[in-house]
C-alpha atoms as a PDB file:
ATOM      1  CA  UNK A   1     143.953 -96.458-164.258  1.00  0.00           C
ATOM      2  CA  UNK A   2     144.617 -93.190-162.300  1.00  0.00           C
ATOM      3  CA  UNK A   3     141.506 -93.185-159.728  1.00  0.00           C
ATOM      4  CA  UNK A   4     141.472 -90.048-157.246  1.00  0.00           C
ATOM      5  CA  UNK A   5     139.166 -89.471-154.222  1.00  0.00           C
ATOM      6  CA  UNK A   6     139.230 -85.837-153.598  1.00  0.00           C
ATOM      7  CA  UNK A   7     137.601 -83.216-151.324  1.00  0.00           C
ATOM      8  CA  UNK A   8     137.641 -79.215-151.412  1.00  0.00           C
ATOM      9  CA  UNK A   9     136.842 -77.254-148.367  1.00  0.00           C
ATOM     10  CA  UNK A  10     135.133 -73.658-148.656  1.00  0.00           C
ATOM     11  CA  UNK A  11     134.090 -70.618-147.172  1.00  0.00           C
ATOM     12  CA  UNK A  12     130.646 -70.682-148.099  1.00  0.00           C
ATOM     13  CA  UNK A  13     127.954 -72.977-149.831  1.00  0.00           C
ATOM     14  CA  UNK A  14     127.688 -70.699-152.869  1.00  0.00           C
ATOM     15  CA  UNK A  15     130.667 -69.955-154.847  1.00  0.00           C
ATOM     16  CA  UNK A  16     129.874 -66.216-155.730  1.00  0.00           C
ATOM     17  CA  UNK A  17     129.701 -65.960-151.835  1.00  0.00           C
ATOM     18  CA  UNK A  18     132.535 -67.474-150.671  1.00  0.00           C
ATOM     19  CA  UNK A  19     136.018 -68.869-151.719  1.00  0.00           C
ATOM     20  CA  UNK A  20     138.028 -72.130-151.880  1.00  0.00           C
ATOM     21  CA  UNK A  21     139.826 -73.079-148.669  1.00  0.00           C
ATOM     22  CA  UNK A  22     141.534 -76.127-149.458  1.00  0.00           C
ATOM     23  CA  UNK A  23     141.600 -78.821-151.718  1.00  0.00           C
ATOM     24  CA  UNK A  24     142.902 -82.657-150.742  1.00  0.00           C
ATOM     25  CA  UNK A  25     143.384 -85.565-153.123  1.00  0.00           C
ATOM     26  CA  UNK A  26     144.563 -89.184-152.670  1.00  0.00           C
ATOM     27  CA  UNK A  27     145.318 -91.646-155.634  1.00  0.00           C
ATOM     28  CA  UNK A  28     144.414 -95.090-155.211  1.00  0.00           C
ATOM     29  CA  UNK A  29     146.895 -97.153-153.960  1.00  0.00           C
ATOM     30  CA  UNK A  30     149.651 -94.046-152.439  1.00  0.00           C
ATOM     31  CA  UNK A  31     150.134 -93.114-148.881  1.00  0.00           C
ATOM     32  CA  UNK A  32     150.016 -89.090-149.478  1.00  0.00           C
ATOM     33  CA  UNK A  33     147.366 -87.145-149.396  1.00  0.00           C
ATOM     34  CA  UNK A  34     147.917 -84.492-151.416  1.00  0.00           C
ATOM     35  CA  UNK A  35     146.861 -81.312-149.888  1.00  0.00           C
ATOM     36  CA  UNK A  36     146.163 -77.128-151.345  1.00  0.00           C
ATOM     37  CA  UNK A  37     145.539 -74.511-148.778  1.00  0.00           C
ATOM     38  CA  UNK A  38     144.893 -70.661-149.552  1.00  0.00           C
ATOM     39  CA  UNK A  39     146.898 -69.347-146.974  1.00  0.00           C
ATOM     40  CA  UNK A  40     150.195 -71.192-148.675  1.00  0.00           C
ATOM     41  CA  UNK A  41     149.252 -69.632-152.046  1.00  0.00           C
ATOM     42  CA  UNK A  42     151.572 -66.606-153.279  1.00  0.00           C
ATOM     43  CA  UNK A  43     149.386 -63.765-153.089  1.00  0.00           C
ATOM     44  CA  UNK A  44     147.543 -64.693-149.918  1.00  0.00           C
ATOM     45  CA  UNK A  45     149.396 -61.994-147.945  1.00  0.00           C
ATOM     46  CA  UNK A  46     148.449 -59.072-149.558  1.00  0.00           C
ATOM     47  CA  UNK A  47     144.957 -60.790-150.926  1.00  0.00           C
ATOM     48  CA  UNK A  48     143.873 -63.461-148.574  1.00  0.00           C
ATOM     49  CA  UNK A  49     140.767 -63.718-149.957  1.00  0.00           C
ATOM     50  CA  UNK A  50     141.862 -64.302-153.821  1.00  0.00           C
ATOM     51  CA  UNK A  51     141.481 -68.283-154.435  1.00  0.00           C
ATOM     52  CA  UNK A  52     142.901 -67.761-158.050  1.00  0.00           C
ATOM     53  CA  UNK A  53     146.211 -69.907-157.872  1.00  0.00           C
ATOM     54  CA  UNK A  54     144.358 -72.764-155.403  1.00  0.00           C
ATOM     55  CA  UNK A  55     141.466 -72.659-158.228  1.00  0.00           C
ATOM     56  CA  UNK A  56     144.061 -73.343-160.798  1.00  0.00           C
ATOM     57  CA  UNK A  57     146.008 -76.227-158.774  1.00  0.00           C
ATOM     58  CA  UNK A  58     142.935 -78.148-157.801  1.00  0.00           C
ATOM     59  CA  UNK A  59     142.034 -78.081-161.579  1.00  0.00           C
ATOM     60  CA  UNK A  60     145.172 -79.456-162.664  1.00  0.00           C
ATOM     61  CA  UNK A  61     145.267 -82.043-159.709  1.00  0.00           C
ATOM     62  CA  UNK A  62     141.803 -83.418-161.121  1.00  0.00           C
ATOM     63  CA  UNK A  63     142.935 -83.712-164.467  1.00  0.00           C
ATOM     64  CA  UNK A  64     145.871 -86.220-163.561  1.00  0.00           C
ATOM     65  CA  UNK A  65     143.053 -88.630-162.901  1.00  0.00           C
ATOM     66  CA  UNK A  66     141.173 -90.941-164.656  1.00  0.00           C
ATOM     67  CA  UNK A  67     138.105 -91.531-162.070  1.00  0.00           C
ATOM     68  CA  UNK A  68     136.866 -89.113-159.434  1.00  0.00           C
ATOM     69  CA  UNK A  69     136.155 -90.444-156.344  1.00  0.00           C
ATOM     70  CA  UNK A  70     133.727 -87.412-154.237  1.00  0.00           C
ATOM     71  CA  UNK A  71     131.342 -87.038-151.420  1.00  0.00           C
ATOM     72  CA  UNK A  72     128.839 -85.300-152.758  1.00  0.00           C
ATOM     73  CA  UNK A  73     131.363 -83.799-155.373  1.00  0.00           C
ATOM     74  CA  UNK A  74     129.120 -84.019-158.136  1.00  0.00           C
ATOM     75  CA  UNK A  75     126.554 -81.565-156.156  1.00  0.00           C
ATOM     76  CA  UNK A  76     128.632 -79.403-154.478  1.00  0.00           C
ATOM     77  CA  UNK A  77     132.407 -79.427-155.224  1.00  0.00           C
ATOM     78  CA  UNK A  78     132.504 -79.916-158.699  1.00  0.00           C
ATOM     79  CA  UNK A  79     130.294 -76.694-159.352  1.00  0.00           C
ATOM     80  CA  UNK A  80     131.911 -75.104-156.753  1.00  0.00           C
ATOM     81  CA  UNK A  81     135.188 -75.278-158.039  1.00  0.00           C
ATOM     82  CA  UNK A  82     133.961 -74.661-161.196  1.00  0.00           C
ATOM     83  CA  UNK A  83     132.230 -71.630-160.450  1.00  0.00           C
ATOM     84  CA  UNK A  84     135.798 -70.033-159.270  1.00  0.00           C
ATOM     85  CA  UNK A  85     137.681 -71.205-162.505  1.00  0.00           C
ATOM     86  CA  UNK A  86     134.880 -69.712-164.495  1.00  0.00           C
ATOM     87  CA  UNK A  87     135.351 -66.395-162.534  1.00  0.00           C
ATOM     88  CA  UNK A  88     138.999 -66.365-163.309  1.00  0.00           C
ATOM     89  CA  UNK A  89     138.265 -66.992-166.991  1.00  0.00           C
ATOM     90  CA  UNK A  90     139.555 -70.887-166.523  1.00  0.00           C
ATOM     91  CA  UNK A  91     138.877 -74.074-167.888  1.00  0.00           C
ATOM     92  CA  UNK A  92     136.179 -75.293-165.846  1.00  0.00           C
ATOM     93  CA  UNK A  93     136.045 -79.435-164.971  1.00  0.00           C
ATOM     94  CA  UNK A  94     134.085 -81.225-167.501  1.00  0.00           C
ATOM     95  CA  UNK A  95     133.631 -84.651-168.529  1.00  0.00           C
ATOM     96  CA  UNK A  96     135.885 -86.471-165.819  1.00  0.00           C
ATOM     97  CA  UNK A  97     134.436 -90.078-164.868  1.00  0.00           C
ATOM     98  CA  UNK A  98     132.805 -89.439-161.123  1.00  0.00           C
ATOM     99  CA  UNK A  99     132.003 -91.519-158.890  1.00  0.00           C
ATOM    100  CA  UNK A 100     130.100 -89.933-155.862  1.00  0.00           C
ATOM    101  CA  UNK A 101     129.387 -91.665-152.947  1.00  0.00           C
ATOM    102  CA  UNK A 102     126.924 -89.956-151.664  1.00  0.00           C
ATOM    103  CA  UNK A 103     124.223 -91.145-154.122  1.00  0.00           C
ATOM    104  CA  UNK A 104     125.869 -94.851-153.539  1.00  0.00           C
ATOM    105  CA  UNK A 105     125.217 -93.962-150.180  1.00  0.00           C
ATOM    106  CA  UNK A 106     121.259 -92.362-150.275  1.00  0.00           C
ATOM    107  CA  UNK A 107     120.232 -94.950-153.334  1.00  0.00           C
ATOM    108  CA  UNK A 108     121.825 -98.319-152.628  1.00  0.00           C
ATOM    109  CA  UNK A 109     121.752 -98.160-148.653  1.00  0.00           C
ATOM    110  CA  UNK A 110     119.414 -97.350-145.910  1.00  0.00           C
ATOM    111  CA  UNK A 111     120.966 -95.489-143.480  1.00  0.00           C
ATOM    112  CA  UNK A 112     120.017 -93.249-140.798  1.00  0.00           C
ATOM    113  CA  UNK A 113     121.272 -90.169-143.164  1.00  0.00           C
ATOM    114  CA  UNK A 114     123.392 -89.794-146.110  1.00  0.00           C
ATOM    115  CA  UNK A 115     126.624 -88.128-144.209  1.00  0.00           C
ATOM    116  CA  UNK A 116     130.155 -89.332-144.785  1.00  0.00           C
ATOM    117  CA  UNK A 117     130.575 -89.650-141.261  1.00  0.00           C
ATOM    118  CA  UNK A 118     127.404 -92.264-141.101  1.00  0.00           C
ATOM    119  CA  UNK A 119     128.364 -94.323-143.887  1.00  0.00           C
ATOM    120  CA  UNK A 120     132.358 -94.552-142.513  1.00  0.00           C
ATOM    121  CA  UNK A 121     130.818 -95.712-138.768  1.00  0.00           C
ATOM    122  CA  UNK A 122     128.159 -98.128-140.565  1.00  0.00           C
ATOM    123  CA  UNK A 123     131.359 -99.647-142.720  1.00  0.00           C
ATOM    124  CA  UNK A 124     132.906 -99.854-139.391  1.00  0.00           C
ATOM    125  CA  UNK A 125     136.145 -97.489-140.877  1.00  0.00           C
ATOM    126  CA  UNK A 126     139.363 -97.035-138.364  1.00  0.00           C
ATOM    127  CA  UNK A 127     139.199 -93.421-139.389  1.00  0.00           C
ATOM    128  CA  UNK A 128     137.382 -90.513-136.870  1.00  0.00           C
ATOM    129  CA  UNK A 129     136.552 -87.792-138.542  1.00  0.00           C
ATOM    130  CA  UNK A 130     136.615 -84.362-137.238  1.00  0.00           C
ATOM    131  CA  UNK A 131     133.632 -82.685-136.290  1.00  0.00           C
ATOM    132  CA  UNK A 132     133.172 -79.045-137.957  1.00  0.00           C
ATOM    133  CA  UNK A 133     132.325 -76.263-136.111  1.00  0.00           C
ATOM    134  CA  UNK A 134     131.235 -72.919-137.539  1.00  0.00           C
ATOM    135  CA  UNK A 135     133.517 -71.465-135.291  1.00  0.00           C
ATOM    136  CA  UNK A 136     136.359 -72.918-137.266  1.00  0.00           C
ATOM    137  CA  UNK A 137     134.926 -71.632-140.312  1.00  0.00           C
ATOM    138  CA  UNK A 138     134.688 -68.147-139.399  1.00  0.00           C
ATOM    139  CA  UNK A 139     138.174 -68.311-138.026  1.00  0.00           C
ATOM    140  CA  UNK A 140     139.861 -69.945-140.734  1.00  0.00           C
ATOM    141  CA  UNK A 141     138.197 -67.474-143.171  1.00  0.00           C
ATOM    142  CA  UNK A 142     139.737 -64.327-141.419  1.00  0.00           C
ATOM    143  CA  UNK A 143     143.192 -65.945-141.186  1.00  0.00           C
ATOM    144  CA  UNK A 144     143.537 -68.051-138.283  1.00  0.00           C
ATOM    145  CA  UNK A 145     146.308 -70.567-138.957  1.00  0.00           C
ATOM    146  CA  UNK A 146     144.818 -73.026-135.886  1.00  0.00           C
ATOM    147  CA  UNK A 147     141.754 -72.850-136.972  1.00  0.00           C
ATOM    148  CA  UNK A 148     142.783 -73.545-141.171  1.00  0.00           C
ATOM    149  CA  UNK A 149     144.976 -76.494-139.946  1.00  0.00           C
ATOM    150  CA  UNK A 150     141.906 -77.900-138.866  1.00  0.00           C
ATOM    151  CA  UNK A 151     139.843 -77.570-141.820  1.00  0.00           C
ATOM    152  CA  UNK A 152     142.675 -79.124-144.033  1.00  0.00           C
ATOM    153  CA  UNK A 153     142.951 -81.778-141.559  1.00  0.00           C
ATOM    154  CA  UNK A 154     139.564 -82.723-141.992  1.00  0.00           C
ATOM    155  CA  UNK A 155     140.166 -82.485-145.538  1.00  0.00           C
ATOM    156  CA  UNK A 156     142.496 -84.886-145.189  1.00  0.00           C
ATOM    157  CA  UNK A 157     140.780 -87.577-143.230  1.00  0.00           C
ATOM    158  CA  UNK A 158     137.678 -87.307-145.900  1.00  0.00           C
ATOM    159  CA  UNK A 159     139.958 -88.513-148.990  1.00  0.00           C
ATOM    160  CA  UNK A 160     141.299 -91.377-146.604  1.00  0.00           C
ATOM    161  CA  UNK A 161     138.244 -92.092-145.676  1.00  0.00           C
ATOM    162  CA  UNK A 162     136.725 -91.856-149.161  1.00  0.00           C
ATOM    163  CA  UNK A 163     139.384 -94.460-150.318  1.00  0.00           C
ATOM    164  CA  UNK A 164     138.271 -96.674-148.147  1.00  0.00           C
ATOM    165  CA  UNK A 165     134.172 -96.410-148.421  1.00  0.00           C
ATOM    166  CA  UNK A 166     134.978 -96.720-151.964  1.00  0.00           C
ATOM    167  CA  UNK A 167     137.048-100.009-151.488  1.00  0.00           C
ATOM    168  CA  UNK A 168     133.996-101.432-149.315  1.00  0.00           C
ATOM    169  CA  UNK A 169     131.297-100.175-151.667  1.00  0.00           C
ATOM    170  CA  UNK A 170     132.724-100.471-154.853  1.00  0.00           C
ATOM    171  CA  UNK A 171     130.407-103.824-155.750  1.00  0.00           C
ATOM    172  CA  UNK A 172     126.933-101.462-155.787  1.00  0.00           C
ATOM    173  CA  UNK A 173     128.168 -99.324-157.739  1.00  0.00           C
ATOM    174  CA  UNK A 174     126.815 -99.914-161.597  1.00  0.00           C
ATOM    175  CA  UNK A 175     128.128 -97.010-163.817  1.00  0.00           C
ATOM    176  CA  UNK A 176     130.274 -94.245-163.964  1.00  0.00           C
ATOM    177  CA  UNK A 177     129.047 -90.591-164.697  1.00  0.00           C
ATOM    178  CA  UNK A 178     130.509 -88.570-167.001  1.00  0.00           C
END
């Protein structure tokens, strides 16, 4: 069984505001993270703000797997990303087994708040994530290689760290949704 934690970094909290960034993905059991950024797809030069091509690659990265594995996926990145494919007259993500920590998280423990970053340092995880600044954001979005490197980075500590909540949480969690 193929099971993927994933994470997708954007430019905005609405999706007919704002565009994908990124997109990271680790399968169970591999050392690579897997990782899309806009600024390496082909027509980012001339149209840096056309996510069409890392739309199309996250989709097809998803459908390798057999389980999703999110942080707050099912609320945000999942209709996120679908919102973009849908815009570019693509398959949207549908029916994927998804497991999303966060409601693990806000229903089976009581934590101070429902972040990744809280449940990691309550699990006691070897992993710091970054802390994001808006200033990043707003850089990254207007080209700023530093500033993108950072956001993927962070991309790529939250699928780690996803793989490993998961690992340590996995016996609370009673179902998979479709």
């Amino acid at each position: 069984m193929n099971i993927m934690t994933f994470d997708l970094e954007c430019s905005n909290l609405s999706a007919n505001f704002g565009m994908l960034l990124a997109g990271g993905f680790k399968t169970f059991g591999e050392k690579t993270v897997k990782l899309y950024r806009i600024d390496r797809m082909p027509q980012y030069k001339k149209e840096p703000w056309n996510d069409i091509e890392l739309a199309r690659l996250i989709r097809e990265e998803l459908e390798e797997a057999d389980i999703l594995v999110s942080y707050n996926g099912r609320r945000f990145d999942i209709p996120f990303l679908n919102a973009r494919l849908i815009k570019y007259d693509m398959k949207p993500i549908i029916g994927k087994k998804h497991i999303d920590l966060f409601f693990t998280s806000k229903f089976q423990l009581k934590l101070s708040n429902w972040s990744l970053d809280a449940l990691a340092k309550h699990l006691g995880l070897p992993i710091e994530k970054t802390q994001m600044q808006g200033d990043q954001w707003i850089k990254a979005m207007t080209g700023d290689k530093v500033s993108l490197d950072y956001i993927v980075d962070h991309c790529r500590k939250d699928v780690i760290v996803l793989e490993m909540a998961f690992m340590k949480t996995k016996g609370l969690i009673k179902f998979i949704k479709d």
